[in-house]
Protein backbone atom coordinates (compact mmCIF):
# COMPACT_ATOMS: atom_id res chain seq x y z
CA UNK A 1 -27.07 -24.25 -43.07
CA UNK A 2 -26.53 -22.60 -46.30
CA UNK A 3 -25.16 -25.17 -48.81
CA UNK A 4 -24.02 -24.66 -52.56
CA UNK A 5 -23.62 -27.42 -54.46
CA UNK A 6 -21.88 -27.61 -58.11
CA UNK A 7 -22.14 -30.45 -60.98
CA UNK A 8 -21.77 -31.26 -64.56
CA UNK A 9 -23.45 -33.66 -66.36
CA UNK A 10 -24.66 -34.44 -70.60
CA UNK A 11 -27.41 -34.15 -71.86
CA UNK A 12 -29.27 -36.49 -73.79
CA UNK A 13 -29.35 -36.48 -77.35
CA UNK A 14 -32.96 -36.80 -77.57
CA UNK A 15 -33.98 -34.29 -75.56
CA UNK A 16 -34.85 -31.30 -77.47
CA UNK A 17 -34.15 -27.67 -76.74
CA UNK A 18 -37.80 -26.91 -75.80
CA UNK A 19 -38.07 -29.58 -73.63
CA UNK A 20 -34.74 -28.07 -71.80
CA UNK A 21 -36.66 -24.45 -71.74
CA UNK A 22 -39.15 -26.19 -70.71
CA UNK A 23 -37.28 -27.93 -67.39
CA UNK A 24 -35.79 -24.27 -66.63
CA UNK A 25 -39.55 -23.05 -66.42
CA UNK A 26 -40.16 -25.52 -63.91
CA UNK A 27 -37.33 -25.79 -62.03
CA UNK A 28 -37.44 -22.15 -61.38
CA UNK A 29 -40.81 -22.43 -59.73
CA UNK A 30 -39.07 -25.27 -57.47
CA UNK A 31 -36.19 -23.58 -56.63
CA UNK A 32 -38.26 -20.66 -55.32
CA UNK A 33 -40.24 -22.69 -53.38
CA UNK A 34 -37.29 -24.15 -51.44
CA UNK A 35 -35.54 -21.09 -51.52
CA UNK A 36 -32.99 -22.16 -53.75
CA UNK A 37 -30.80 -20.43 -56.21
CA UNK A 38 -30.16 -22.26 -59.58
CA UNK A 39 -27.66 -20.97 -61.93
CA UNK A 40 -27.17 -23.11 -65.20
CA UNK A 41 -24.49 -23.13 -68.09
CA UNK A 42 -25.62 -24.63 -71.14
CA UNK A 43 -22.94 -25.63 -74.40
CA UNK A 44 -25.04 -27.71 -76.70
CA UNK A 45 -23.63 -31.34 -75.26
CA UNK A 46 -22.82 -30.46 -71.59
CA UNK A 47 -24.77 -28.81 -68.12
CA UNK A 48 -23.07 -27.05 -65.61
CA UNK A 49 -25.21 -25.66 -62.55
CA UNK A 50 -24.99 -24.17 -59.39
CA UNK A 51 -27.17 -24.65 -56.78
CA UNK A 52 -27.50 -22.22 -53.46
CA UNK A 53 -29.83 -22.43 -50.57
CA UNK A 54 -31.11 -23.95 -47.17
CA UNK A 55 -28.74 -27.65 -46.77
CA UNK A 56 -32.42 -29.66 -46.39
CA UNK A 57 -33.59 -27.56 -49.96
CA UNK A 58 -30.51 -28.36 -51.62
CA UNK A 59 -30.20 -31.72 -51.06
CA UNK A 60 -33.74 -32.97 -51.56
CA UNK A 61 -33.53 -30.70 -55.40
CA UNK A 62 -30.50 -32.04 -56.37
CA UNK A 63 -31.52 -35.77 -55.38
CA UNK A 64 -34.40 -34.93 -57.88
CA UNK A 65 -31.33 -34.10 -60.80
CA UNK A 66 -29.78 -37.22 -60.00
CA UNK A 67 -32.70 -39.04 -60.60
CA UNK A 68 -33.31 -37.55 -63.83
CA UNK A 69 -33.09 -39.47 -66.82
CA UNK A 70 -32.92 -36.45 -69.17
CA UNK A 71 -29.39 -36.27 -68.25
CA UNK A 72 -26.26 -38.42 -67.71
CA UNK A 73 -22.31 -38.95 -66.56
CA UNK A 74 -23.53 -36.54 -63.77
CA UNK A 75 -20.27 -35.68 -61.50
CA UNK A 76 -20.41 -33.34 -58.79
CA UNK A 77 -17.68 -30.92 -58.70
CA UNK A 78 -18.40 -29.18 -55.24
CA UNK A 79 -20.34 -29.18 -52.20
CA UNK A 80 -19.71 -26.27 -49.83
CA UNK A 81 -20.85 -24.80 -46.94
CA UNK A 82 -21.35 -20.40 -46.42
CA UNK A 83 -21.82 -17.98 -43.67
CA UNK A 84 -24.15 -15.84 -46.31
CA UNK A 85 -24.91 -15.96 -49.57
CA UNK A 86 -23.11 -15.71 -53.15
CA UNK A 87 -27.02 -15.07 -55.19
CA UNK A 88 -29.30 -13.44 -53.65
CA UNK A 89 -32.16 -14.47 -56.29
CA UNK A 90 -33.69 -17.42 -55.72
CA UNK A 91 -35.30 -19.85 -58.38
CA UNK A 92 -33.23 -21.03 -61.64
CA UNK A 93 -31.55 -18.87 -64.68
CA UNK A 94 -30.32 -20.61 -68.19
CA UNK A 95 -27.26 -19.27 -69.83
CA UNK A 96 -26.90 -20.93 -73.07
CA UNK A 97 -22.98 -20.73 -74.21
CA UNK A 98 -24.00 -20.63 -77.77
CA UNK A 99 -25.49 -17.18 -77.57
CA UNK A 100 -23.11 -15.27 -75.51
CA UNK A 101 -19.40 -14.82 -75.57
CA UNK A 102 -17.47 -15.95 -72.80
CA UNK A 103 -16.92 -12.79 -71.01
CA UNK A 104 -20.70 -11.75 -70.92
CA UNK A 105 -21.63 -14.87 -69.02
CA UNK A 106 -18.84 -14.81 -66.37
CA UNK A 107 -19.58 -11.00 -66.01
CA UNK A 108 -23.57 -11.46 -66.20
CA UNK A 109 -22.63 -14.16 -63.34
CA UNK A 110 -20.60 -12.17 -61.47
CA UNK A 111 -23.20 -9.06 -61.77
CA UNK A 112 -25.94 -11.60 -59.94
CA UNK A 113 -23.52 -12.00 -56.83
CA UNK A 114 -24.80 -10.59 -53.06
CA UNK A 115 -21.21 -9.37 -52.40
CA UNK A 116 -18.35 -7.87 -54.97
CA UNK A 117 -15.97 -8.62 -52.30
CA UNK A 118 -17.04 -12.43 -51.65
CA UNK A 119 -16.97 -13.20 -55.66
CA UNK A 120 -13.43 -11.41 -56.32
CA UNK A 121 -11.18 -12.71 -54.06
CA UNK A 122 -10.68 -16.17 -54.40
CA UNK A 123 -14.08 -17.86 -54.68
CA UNK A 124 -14.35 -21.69 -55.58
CA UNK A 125 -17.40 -21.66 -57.32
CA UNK A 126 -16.81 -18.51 -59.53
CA UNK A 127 -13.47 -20.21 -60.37
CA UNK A 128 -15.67 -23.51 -61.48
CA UNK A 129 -17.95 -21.35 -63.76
CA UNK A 130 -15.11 -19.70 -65.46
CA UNK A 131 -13.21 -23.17 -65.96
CA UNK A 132 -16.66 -24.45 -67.62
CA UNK A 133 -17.19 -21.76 -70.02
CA UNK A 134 -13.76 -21.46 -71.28
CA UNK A 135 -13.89 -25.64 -71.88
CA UNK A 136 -10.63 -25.78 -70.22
CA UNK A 137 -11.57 -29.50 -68.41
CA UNK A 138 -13.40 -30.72 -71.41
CA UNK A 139 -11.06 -33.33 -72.46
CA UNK A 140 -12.13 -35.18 -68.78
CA UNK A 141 -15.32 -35.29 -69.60
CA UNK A 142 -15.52 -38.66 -70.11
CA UNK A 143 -18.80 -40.28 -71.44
CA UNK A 144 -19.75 -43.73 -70.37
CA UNK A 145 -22.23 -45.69 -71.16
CA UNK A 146 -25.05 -46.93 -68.13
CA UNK A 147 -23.84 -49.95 -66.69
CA UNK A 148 -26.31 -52.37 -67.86
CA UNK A 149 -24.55 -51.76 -70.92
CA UNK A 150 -22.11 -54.76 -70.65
CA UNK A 151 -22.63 -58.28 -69.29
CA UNK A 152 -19.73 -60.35 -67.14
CA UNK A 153 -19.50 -63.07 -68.27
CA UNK A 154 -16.89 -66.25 -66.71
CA UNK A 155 -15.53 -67.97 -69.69
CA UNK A 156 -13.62 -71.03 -68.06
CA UNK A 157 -14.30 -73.11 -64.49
CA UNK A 158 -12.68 -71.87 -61.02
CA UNK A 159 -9.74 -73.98 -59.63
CA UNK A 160 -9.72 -75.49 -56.01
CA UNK A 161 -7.79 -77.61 -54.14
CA UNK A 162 -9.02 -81.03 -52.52
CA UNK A 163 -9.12 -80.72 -48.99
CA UNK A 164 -6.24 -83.29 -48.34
CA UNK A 165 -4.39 -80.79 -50.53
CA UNK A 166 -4.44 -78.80 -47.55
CA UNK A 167 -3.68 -80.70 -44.58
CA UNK A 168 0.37 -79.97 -44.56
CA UNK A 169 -0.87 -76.48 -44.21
CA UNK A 170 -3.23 -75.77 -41.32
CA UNK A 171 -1.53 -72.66 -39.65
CA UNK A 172 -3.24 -70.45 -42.47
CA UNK A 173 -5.08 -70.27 -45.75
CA UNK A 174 -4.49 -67.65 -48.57
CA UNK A 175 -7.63 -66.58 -51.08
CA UNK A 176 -6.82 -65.65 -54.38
CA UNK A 177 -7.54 -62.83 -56.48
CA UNK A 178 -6.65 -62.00 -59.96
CA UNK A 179 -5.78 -58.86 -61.13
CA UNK A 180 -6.95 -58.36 -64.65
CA UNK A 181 -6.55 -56.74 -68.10
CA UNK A 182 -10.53 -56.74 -68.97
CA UNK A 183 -10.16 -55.80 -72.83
CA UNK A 184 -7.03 -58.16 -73.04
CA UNK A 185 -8.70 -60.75 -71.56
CA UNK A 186 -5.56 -61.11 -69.25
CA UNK A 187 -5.58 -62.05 -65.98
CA UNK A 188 -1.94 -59.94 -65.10
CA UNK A 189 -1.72 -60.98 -61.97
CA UNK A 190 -3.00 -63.19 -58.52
CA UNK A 191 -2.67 -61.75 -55.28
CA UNK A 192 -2.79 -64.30 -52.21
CA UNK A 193 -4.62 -63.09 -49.39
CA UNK A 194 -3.79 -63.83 -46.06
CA UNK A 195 -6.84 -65.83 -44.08
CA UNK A 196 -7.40 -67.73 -41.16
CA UNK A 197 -7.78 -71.75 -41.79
CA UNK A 198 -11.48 -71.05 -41.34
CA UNK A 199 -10.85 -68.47 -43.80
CA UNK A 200 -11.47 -65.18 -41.35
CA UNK A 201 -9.42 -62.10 -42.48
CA UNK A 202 -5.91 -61.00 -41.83
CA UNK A 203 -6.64 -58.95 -39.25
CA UNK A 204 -8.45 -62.23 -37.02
CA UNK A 205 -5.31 -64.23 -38.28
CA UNK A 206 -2.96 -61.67 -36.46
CA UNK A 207 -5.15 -60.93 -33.59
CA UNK A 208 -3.78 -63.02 -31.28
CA UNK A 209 0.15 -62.09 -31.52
CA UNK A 210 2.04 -59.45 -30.60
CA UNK A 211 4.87 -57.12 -30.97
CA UNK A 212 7.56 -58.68 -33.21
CA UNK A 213 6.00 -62.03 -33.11
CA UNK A 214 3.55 -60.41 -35.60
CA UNK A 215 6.52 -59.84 -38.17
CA UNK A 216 7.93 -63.24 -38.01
CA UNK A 217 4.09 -64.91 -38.14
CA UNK A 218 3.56 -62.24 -41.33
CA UNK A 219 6.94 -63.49 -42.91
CA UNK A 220 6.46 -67.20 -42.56
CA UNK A 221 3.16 -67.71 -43.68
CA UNK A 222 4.50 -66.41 -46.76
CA UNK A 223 5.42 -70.23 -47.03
CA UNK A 224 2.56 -71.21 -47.37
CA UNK A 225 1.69 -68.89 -49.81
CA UNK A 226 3.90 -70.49 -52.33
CA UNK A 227 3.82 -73.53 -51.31
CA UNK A 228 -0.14 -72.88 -52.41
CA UNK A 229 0.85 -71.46 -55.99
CA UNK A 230 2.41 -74.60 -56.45
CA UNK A 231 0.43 -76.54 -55.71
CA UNK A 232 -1.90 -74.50 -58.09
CA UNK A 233 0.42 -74.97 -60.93
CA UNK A 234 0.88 -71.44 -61.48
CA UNK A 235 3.40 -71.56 -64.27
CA UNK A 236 4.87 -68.41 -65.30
CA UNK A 237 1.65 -66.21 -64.06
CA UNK A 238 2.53 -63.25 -61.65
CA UNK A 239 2.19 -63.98 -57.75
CA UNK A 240 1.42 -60.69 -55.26
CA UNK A 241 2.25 -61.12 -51.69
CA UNK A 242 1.40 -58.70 -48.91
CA UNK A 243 3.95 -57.84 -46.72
CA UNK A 244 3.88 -55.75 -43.77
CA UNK A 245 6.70 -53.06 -44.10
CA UNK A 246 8.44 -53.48 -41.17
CA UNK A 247 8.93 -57.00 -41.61
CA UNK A 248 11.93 -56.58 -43.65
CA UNK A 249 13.04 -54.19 -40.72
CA UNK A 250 12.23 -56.49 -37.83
CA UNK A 251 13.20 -59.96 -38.70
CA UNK A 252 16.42 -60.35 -39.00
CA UNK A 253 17.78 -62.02 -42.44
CA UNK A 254 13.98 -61.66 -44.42
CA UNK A 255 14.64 -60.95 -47.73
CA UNK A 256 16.92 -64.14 -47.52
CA UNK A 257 14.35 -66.29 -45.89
CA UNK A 258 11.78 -64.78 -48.46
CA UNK A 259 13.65 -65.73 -51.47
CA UNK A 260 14.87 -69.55 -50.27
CA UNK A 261 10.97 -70.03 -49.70
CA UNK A 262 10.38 -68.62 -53.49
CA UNK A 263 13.02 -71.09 -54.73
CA UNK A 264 11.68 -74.19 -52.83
CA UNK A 265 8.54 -73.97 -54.16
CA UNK A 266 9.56 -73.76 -57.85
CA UNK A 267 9.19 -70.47 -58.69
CA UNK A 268 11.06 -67.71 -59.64
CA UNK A 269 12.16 -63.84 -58.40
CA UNK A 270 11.16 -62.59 -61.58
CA UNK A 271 7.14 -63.72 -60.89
CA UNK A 272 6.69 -62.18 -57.80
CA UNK A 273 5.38 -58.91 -56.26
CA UNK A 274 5.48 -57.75 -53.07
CA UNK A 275 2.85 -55.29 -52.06
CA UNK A 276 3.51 -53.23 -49.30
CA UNK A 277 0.79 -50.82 -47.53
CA UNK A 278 1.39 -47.24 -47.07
CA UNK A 279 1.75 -47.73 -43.27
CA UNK A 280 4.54 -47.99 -41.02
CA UNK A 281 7.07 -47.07 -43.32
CA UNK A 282 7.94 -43.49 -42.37
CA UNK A 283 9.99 -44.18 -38.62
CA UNK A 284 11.94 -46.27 -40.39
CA UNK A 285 12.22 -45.18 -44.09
CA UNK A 286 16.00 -45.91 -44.21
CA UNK A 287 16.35 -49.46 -43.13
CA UNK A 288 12.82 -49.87 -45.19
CA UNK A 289 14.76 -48.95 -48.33
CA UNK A 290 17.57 -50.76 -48.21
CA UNK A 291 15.35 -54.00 -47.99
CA UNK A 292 13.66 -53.15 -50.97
CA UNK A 293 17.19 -52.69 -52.73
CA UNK A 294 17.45 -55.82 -51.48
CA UNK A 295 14.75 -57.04 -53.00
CA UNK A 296 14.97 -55.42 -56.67
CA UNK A 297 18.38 -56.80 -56.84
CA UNK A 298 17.27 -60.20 -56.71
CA UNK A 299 14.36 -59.47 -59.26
CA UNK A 300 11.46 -59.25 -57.35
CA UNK A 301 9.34 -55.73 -57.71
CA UNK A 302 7.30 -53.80 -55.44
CA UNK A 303 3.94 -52.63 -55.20
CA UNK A 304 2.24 -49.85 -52.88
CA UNK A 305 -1.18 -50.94 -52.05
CA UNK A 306 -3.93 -48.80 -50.80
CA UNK A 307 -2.36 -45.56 -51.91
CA UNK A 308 -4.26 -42.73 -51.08
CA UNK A 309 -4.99 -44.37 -47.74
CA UNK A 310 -2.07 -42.97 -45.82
CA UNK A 311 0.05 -39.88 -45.64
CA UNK A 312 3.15 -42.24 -46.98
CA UNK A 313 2.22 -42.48 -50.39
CA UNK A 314 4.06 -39.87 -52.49
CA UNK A 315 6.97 -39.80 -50.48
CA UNK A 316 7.50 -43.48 -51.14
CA UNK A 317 7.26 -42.67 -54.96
CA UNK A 318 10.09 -40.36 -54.89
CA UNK A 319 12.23 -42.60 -51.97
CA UNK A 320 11.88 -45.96 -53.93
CA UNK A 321 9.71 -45.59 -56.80
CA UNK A 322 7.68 -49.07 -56.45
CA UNK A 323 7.21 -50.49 -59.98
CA UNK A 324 3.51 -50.62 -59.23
CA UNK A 325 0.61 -48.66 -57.16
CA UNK A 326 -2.92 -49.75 -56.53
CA UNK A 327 -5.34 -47.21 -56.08
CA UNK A 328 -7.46 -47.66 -52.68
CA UNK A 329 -10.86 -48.64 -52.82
CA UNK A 330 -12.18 -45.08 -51.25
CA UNK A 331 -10.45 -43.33 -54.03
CA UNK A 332 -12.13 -45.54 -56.62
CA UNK A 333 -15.83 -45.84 -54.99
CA UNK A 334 -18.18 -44.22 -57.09
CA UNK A 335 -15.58 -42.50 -58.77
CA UNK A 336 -17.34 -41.72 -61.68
CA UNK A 337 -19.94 -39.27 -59.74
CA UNK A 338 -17.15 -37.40 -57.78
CA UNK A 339 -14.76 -34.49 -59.54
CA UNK A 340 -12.65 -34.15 -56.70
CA UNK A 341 -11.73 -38.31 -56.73
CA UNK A 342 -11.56 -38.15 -60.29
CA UNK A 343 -9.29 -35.01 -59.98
CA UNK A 344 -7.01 -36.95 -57.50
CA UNK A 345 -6.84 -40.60 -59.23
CA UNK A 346 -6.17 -38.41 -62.76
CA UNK A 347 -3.14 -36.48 -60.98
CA UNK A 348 -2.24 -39.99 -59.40
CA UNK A 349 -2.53 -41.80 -63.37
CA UNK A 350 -0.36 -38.22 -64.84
CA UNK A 351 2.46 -38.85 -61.97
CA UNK A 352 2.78 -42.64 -62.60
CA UNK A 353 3.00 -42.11 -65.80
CA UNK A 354 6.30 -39.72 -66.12
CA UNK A 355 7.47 -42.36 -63.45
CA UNK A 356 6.62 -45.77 -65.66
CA UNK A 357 5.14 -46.87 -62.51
CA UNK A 358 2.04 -49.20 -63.73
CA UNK A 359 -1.17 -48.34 -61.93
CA UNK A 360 -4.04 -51.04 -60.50
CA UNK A 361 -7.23 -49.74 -59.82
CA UNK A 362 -8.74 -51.80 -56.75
CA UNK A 363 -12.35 -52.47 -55.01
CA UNK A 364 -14.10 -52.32 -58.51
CA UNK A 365 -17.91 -52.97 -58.08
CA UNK A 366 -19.42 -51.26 -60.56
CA UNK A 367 -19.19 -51.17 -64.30
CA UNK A 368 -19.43 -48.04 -63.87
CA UNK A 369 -16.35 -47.60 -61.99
CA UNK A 370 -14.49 -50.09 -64.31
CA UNK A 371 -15.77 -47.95 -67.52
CA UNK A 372 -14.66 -44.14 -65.75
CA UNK A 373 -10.98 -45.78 -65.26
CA UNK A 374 -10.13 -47.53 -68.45
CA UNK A 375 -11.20 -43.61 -70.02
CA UNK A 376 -8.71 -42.54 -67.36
CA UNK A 377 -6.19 -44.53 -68.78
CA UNK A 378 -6.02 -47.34 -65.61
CA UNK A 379 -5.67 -50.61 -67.31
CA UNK A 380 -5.51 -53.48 -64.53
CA UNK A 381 -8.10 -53.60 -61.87
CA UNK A 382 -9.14 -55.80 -59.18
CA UNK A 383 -12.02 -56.93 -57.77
CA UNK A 384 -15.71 -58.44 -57.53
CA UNK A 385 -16.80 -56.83 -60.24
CA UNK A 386 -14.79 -59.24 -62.28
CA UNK A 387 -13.63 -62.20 -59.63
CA UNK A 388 -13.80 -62.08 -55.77
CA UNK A 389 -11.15 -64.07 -53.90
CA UNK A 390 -11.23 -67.67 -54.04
CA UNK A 391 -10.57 -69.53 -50.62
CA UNK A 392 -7.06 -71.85 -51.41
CA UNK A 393 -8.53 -71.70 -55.12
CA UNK A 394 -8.39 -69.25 -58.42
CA UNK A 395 -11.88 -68.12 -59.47
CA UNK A 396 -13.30 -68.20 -62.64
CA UNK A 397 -12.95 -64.09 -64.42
CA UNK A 398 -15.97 -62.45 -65.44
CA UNK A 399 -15.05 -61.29 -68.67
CA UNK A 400 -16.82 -57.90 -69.65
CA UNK A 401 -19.46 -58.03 -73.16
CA UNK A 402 -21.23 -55.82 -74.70
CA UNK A 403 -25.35 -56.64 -74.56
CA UNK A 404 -26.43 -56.93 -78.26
CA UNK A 405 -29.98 -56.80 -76.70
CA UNK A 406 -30.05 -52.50 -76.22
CA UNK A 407 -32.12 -50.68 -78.42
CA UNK A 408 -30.09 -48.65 -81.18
């Protein structure tokens, strides 16, 4: 299958422009080889290359770029799939920015195409080259450092309760997460996740119920919840709850239950967030709504989690207009390697951000990840990278630092 795949990357600073001539040389033997076009953009700081050919060809050259260390912050912009082909010339052309002016590269570009017709109307990849070379993206270009750059590091001792602690509360267990301000050094947040007492996941905790008995179960072990920060001495620190949405639909009276248990446990409206996922919401958007007024008017905000998950998600922003979203985890893996999630999580960060709507990045692994974000502009994220849940217990935060053991 003929495959074309598109990236950006930067080069290194120590690698010289003869050793770059010197790469083109050989990659243009390789490319022919495989039967694979290469077309590459050059500016002084930044690649920008095309690659055409065979799928198996493609692939197994541009697994070679990835691995190179000549290069970094490699993010690949496109990977398409043709009946024929846009180059007809295989092996691998440089086009360095600094010699020619804009319009003789896109038309010495254009010139190499198979088909006039193809390359005029409306063609992706002719689109990406002329979006490189007149820098019109450049100020996403965001350069991280590798990885191994920082150390986490947990600056106090995790907190968990005694097991007698927990005997008043067998018919479930939460696991707490914090949700964190890295650079601050803040934790913003916990979020108590629903488990089973043997501490299985939500989804084995509801397993066994049914139709609305599964609202009522979601609602009340919200008790316990609280009845957990509590006990945990949270103070004045934020609390996130999940809620399914259609519990404030189905049981009747649920925003008053809600905040009596909020109030018996000694805390406060004003400290808690409800997160609600992107499902369920649409058949019944109206009643849905009117809880959350609900809600707001006694001081508690609202999160969406998971958005990006569902087909919910922006409609909810202009319906309600949560006070919060958290970015789902398939959005934010690996998001530092893929233009079209960093496209998407940048148009998500511009739209919260004419909205006031805070934004939490969740599922962070990687420093990586973390590091691609923060340049974004995402302050608060969530997840092992920093502290996984804690079983009835707060875990200790990994705090990022830089290594003062690099070479300069």
């Amino acid at each position: 299958m003929l495959t074309t795949i598109i990236y950006r990357s930067h080069l290194h600073e120590h690698v010289s422009y003869e050793v770059l001539k010197e790469m083109v040389v050989a990659a243009n033997i390789k490319n022919g080889q495989a039967g694979v076009t290469g077309i590459l953009l050059f500016n002084g700081t930044h690649f920008f290359q095309l690659l055409e050919g065979p799928e198996e060809g493609v692939a197994a050259i541009y697994q070679d770029i990835c691995a190179d260390n000549r290069h970094y912050n490699l993010v690949e912009l496109l990977r398409d799939y043709a009946p024929s082909r846009r180059f007809g010339k295989t092996g691998m052309e440089l086009f360095d920015l600094r010699d020619h002016r804009r319009e003789e590269v896109l038309q010495a570009v254009f010139d190499r195409g198979t088909s006039r017709y193809q390359l005029i109307y409306g063609d992706r990849a002719l689109q990406f080259f002329q979006t490189f070379v007149e820098d019109s993206e450049k100020e996403n270009y965001f350069e991280i450092p590798p990885g191994d750059t920082w150390e986490f590091i947990a600056d106090e001792q995790p907190v968990s309760l005694p097991a007698k602690a927990l005997d008043s509360l067998a018919e479930c267990r939460f696991a707490f997460q914090p949700i964190v301000d890295p650079f601050a050094r803040q934790i913003v947040s916990l979020e108590a996740l629903l488990r089973t007492p043997e501490g299985g996941s939500p989804q084995a905790w509801f397993a066994g119920l049914s139709g609305e008995d599964i609202y009522a179960a979601d609602l009340h072990s919200k008790k316990v919840a609280f009845a957990l920060a509590a006990t945990l001495r949270l103070g004045a620190q934020t609390l996130s709850v999940n809620l399914l949405p259609m519990t404030l639909v189905k049981v009747p009276n649920a925003v008053e239950f809600f905040l009596q248990e909020i109030r018996a446990n000694g805390l406060v409206p004003e400290q808690i967030v409800v997160e609600f996922t992107e499902s369920e919401i649409l058949s019944h958007l109206d009643e849905f709504t009117q809880a959350v007024k609900l809600l707001k008017g006694a001081g508690i905000r609202v999160a969406i989690e998971h958005f990006g998950a569902g087909f919910a998600g922006l409609l909810l922003l202009a319906q309600f207009q949560p006070d919060r979203i958290k970015i789902n985890r398939a959005l934010i893996q690996d998001v530092h390697k893929s233009g079209s999630r960093q496209a998407i999580v940048q148009a998500i960060i511009r739209c919260c951000t004419s909205l006031e709507i805070a934004v939490t990045a969740v599922g962070i692994e990687t420093a990586e990840e973390w590091m691609w974000l923060e340049s974004a502009g995402i302050t608060h994220f969530q997840g092992y990278l920093f502290a996984p849940p804690s079983l009835s217990g707060i875990p200790a935060v990994a705090w990022p630092e830089k290594r003062e053991d690099l070479p300069s």
